[in-house]
Protein backbone atom coordinates (compact mmCIF):
# COMPACT_ATOMS: atom_id res chain seq x y z
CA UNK A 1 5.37 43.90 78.12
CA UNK A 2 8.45 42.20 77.54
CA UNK A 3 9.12 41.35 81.29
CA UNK A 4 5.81 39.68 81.67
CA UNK A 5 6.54 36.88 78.99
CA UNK A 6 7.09 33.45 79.70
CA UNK A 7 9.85 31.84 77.76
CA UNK A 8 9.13 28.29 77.03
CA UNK A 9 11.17 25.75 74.95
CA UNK A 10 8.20 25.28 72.83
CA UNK A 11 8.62 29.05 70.86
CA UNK A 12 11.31 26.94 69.18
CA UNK A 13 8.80 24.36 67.71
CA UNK A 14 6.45 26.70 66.03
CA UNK A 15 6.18 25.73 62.91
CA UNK A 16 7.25 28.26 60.05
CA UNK A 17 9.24 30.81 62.64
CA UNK A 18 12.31 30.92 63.96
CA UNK A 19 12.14 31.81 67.94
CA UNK A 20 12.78 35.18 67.56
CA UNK A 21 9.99 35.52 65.16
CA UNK A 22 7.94 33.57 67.90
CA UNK A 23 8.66 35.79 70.54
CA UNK A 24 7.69 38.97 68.64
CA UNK A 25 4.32 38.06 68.10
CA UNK A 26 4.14 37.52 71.57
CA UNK A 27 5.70 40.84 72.14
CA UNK A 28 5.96 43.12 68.91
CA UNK A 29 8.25 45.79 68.49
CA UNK A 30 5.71 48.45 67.12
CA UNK A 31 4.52 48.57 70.70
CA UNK A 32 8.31 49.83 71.62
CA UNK A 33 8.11 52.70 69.11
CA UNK A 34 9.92 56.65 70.76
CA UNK A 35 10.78 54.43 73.51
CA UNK A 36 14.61 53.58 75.04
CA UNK A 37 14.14 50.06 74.05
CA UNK A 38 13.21 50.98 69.92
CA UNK A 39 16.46 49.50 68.95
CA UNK A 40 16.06 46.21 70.46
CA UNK A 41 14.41 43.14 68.80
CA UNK A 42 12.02 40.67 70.82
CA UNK A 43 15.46 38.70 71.68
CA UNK A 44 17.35 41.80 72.92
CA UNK A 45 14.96 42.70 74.73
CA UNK A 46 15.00 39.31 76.90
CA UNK A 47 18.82 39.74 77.24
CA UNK A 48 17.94 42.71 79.03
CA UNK A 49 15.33 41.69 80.61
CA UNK A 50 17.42 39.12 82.54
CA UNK A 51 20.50 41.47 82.90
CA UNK A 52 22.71 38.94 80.18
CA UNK A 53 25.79 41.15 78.62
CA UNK A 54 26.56 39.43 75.70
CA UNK A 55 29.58 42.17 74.85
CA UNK A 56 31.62 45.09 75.88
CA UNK A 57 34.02 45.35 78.80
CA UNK A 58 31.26 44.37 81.49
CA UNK A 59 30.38 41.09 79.33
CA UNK A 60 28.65 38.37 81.35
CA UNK A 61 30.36 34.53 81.32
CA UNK A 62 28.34 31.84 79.71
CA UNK A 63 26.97 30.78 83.36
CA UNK A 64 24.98 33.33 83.28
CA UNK A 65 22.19 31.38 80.79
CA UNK A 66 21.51 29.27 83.15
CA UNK A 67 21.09 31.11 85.99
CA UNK A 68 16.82 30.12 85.69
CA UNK A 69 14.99 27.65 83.39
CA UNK A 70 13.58 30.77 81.24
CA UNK A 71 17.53 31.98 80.79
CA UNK A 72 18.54 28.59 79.42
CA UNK A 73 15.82 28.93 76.70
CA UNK A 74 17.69 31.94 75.62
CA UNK A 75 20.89 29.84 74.93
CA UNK A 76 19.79 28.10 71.65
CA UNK A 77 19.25 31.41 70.01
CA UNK A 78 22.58 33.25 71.18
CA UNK A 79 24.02 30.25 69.55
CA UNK A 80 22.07 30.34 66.09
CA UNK A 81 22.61 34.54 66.30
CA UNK A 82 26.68 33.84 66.73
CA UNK A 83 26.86 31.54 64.14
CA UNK A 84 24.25 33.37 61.72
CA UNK A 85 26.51 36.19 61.99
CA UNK A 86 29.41 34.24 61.43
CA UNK A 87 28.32 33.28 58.32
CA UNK A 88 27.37 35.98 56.61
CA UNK A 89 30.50 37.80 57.64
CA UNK A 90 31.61 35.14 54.98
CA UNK A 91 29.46 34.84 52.58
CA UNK A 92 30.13 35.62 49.02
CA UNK A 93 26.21 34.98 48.05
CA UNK A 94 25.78 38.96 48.00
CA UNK A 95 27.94 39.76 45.68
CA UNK A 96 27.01 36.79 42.95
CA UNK A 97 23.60 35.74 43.74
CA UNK A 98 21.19 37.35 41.40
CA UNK A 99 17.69 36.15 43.55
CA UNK A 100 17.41 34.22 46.46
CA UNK A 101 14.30 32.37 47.30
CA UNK A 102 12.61 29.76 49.32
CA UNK A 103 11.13 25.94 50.00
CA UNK A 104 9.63 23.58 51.71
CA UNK A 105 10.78 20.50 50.05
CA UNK A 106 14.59 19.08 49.34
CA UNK A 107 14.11 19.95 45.52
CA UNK A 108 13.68 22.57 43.33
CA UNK A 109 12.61 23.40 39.69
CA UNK A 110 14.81 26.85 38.86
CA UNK A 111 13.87 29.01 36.32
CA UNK A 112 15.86 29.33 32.95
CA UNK A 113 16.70 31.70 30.03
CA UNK A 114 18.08 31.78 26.42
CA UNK A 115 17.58 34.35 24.27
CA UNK A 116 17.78 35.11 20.25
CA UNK A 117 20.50 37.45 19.49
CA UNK A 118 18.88 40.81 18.74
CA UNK A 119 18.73 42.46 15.58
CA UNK A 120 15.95 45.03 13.88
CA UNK A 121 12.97 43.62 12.77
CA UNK A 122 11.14 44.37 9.42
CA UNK A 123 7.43 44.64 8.84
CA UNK A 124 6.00 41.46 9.38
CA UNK A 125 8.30 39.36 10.46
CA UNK A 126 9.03 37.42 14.03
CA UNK A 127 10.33 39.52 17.10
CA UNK A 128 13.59 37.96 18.72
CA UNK A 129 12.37 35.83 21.19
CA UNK A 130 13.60 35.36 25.02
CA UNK A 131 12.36 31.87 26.37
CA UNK A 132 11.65 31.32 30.30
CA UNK A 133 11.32 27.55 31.74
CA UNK A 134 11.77 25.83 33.97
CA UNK A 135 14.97 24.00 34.48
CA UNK A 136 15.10 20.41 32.61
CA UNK A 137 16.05 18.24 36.23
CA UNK A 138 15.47 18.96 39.89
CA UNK A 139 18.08 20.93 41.79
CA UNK A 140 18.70 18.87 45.07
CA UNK A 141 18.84 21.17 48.27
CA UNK A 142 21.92 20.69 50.35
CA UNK A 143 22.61 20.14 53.77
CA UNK A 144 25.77 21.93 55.29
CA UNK A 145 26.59 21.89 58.99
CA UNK A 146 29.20 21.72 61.45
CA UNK A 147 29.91 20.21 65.19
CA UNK A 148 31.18 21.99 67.76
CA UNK A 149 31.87 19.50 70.57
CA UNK A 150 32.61 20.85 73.85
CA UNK A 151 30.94 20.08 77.38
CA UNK A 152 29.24 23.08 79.47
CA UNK A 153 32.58 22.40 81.90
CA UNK A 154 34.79 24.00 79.51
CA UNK A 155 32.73 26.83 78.61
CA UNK A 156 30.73 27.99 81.77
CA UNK A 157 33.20 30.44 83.20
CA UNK A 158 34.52 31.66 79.35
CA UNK A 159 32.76 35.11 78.61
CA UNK A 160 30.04 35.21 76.68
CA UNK A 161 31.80 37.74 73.85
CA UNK A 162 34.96 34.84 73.71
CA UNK A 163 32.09 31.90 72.82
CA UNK A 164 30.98 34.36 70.20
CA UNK A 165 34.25 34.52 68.59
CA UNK A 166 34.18 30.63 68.93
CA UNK A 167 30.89 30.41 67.31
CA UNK A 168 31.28 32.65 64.48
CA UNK A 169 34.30 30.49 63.28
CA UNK A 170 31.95 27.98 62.73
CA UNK A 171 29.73 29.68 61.03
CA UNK A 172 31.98 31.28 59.09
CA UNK A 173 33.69 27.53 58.10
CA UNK A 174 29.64 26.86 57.00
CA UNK A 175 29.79 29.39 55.10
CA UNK A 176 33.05 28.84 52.81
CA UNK A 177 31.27 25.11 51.95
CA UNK A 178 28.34 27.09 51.24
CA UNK A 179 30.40 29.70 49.05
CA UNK A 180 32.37 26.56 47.30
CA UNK A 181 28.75 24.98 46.12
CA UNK A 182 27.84 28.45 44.68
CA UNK A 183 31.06 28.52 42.54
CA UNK A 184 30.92 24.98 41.54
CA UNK A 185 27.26 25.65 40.01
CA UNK A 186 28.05 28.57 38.30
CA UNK A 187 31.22 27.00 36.55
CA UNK A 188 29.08 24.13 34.99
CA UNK A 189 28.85 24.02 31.45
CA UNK A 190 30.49 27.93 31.30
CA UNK A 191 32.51 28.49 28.29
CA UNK A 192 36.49 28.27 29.23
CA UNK A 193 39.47 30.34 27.67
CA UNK A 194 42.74 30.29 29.07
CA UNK A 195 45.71 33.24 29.92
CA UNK A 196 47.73 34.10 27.27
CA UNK A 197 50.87 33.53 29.32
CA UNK A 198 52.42 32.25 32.13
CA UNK A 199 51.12 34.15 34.87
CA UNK A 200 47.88 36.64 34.85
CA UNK A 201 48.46 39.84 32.90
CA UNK A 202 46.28 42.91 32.81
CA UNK A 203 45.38 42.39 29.51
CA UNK A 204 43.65 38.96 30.38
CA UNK A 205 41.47 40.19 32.74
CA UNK A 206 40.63 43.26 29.85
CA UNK A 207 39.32 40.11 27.40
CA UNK A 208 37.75 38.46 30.17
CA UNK A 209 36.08 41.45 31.11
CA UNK A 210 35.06 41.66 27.72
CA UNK A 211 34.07 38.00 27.16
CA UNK A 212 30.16 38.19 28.21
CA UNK A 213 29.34 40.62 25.61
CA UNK A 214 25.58 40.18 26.18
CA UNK A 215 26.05 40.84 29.66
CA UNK A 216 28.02 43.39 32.36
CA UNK A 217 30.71 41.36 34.26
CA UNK A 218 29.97 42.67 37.53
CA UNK A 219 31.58 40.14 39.72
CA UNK A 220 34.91 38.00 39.14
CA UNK A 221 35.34 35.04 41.76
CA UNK A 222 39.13 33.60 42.22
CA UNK A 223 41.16 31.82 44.54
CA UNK A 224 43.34 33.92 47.10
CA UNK A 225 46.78 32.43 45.05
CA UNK A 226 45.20 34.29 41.65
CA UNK A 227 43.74 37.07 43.44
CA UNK A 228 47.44 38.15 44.77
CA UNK A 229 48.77 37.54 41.25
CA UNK A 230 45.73 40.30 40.33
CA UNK A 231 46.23 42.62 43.09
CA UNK A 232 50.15 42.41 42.40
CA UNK A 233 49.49 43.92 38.79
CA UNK A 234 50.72 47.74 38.35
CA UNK A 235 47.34 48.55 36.71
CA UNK A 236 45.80 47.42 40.09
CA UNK A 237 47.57 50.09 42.07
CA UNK A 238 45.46 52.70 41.04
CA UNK A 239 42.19 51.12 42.70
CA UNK A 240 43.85 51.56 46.16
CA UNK A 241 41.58 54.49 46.93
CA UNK A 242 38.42 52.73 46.06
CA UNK A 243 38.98 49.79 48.44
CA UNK A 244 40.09 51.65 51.09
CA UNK A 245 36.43 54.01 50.41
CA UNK A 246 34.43 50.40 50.41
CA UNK A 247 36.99 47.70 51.90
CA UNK A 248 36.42 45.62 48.00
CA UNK A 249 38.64 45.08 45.42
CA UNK A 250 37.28 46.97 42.01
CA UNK A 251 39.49 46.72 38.65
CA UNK A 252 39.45 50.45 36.97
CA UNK A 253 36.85 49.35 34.94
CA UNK A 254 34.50 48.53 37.39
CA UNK A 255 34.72 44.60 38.15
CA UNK A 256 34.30 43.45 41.79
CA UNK A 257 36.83 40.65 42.71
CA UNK A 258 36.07 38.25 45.17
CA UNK A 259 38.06 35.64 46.76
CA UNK A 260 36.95 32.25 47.08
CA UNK A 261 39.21 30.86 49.91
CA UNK A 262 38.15 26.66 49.14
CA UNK A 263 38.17 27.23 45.52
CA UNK A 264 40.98 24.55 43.72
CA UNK A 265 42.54 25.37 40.70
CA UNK A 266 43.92 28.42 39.20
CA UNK A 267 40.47 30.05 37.50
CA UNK A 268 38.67 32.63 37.91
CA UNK A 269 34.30 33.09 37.35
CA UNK A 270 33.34 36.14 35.73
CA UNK A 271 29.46 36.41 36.20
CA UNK A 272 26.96 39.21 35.78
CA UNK A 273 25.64 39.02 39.08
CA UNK A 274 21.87 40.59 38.18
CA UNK A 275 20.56 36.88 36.24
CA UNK A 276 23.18 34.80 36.75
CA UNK A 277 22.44 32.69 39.77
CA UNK A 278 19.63 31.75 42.37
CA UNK A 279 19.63 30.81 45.69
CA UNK A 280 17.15 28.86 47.82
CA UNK A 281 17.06 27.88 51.33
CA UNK A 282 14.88 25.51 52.60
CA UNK A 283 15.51 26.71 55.95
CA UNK A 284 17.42 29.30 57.75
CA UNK A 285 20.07 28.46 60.52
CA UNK A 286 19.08 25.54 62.89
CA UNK A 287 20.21 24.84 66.28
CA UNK A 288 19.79 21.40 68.14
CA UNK A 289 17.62 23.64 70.74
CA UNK A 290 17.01 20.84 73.26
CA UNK A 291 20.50 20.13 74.25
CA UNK A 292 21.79 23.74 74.36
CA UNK A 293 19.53 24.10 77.00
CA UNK A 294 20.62 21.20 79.10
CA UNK A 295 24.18 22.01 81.10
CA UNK A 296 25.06 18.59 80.10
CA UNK A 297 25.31 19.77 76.38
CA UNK A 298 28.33 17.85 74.70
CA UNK A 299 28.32 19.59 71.01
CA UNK A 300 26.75 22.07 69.44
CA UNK A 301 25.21 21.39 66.63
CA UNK A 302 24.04 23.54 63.88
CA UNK A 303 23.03 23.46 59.77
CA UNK A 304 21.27 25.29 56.69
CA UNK A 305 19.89 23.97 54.13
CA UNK A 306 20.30 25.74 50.57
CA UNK A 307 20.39 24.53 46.45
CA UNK A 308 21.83 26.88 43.70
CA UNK A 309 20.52 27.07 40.39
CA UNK A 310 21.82 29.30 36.89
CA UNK A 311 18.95 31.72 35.59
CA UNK A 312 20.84 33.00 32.69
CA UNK A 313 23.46 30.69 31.78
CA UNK A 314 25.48 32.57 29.00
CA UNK A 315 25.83 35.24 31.86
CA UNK A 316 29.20 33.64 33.32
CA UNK A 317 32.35 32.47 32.09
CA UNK A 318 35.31 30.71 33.04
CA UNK A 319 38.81 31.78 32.46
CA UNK A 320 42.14 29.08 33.47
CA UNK A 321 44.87 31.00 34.74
């Protein structure tokens, strides 16, 4: 049972799982199944366990961790939750990222497209063909990571739920680096056209829309400055209902537009989000585990790992604004 396990510092060094993943083999959730505790992963579970409130108007201070040696180990993983969350609160990678995959190494080798236009074929003669590769060069994985420096001083009497709000910032900062990359990859080599005025007119975003015409623009990526100039239009008005039904922004013709806070420049990505783009992590949130659960903790430090790479690369477009 979950109040019979002894929490180590060493389910963080098992190679290949995450300590949450450790702890559930060591106590699986299938044996929790019609019970009052069926909603709670291996980790909740240990919050409970030990009586730590992480939320809600009876919310436990920080202190609380390191009430015992098995609380502390706790710590690292309410940190890497926080800031996991915090992240993908951010994240754009849902609404553009066609696959997402994994690795072990600090490369990849993407896979790549083209395609013959298609017309009828007579008797005896070729097929159009489609062509799958792999990319010509390596796509590096990248590193990005933040430092939170503080000292267990400042934060030991703070609630827990006001260090979550802390650490979900800085996730959330990760993740708008991580969002930037994304963009930056799927702009290479796209073909550009410009406005035909000054400012952004309905009838831009029309031929944009219509500018993949091999492909379904599902998603449009801008910079907050050209997404007001877009949500300012008249035409735009009429998709009030439809983000207040989903909380996104949908033209009337179906295009989701997202905002790109750290994008420069006035452009905006059109993509088909189903082939456009890949993602691959080469690992998933990571926490320096060792000093989190030391009260003489200075920083917190955390990082993911993740490369982008175009699948279909006639499947976005670029338009200056």
């Amino acid at each position: 049972m979950y109040n019979e396990i002894r929490l180590e510092k060493s389910l963080y060094s098992i190679g290949g799982k995450t300590f949450t993943q450790a702890l559930t083999a060591l106590d699986p959730d299938e044996n929790y199944q019609g019970t009052e505790l069926s909603s709670l992963d291996a980790f909740e579970r240990q919050l409970k366990r030990f009586d730590i409130k992480v939320s809600g108007e009876n919310c436990d201070r920080v202190e609380k961790f390191f009430t015992t040696a098995e609380t502390a180990v706790l710590f690292p993983e309410y940190v890497r939750r926080a800031i996991k969350q915090g992240m993908d609160n951010a994240s754009i990678l849902p609404c553009i990222t066609a696959a997402v995959g994994y690795t072990d190494g600090i490369d990849f080798r993407g896979l790549t497209i083209t395609s013959d236009d298609m017309t009828t074929t007579a008797q005896g003669e070729a097929l159009p063909e489609t062509t799958c590769a792999l990319a010509s060069s390596a796509t590096e994985v990248k590193k990005f990571g933040r430092k939170l420096s503080c000292t267990y001083e400042s934060i030991r009497k703070q609630r827990i739920e006001a260090l979550t709000v802390v650490l979900k910032n800085v996730g959330a900062s990760i993740a708008r680096h991580i969002n930037l990359e994304a963009v930056n990859v799927l702009s290479q080599g796209a073909k550009t056209s410009s406005i035909a005025g000054a400012t952004v007119a309905y009838s831009d975003l029309a031929a944009f829309w219509a500018s993949l015409p091999q492909y379904d623009m599902t998603t449009i990526v801008t910079s907050p400055a050209v997404m007001a100039d877009i949500l300012a239009l008249d035409e735009m008005k009429y998709c009030v209902n439809d983000f207040m039904a989903s909380g996104r922004v949908v033209t009337p013709y179906g295009v989701t537009i997202v905002k790109c806070s750290n994008l420069d420049g006035d452009k905006l990505i059109g993509l088909d989000n189903t082939c456009a783009l890949e993602s691959v992590f080469a690992t998933d949130v990571i926490v320096d585990f060792d000093k989190l659960m030391s009260t003489q903790c200075e920083e917190i430090a955390c990082s993911v790992m993740v490369g982008f790479s175009k699948v279909a690369s006639d499947a976005v477009a670029v338009m200056n604004a």
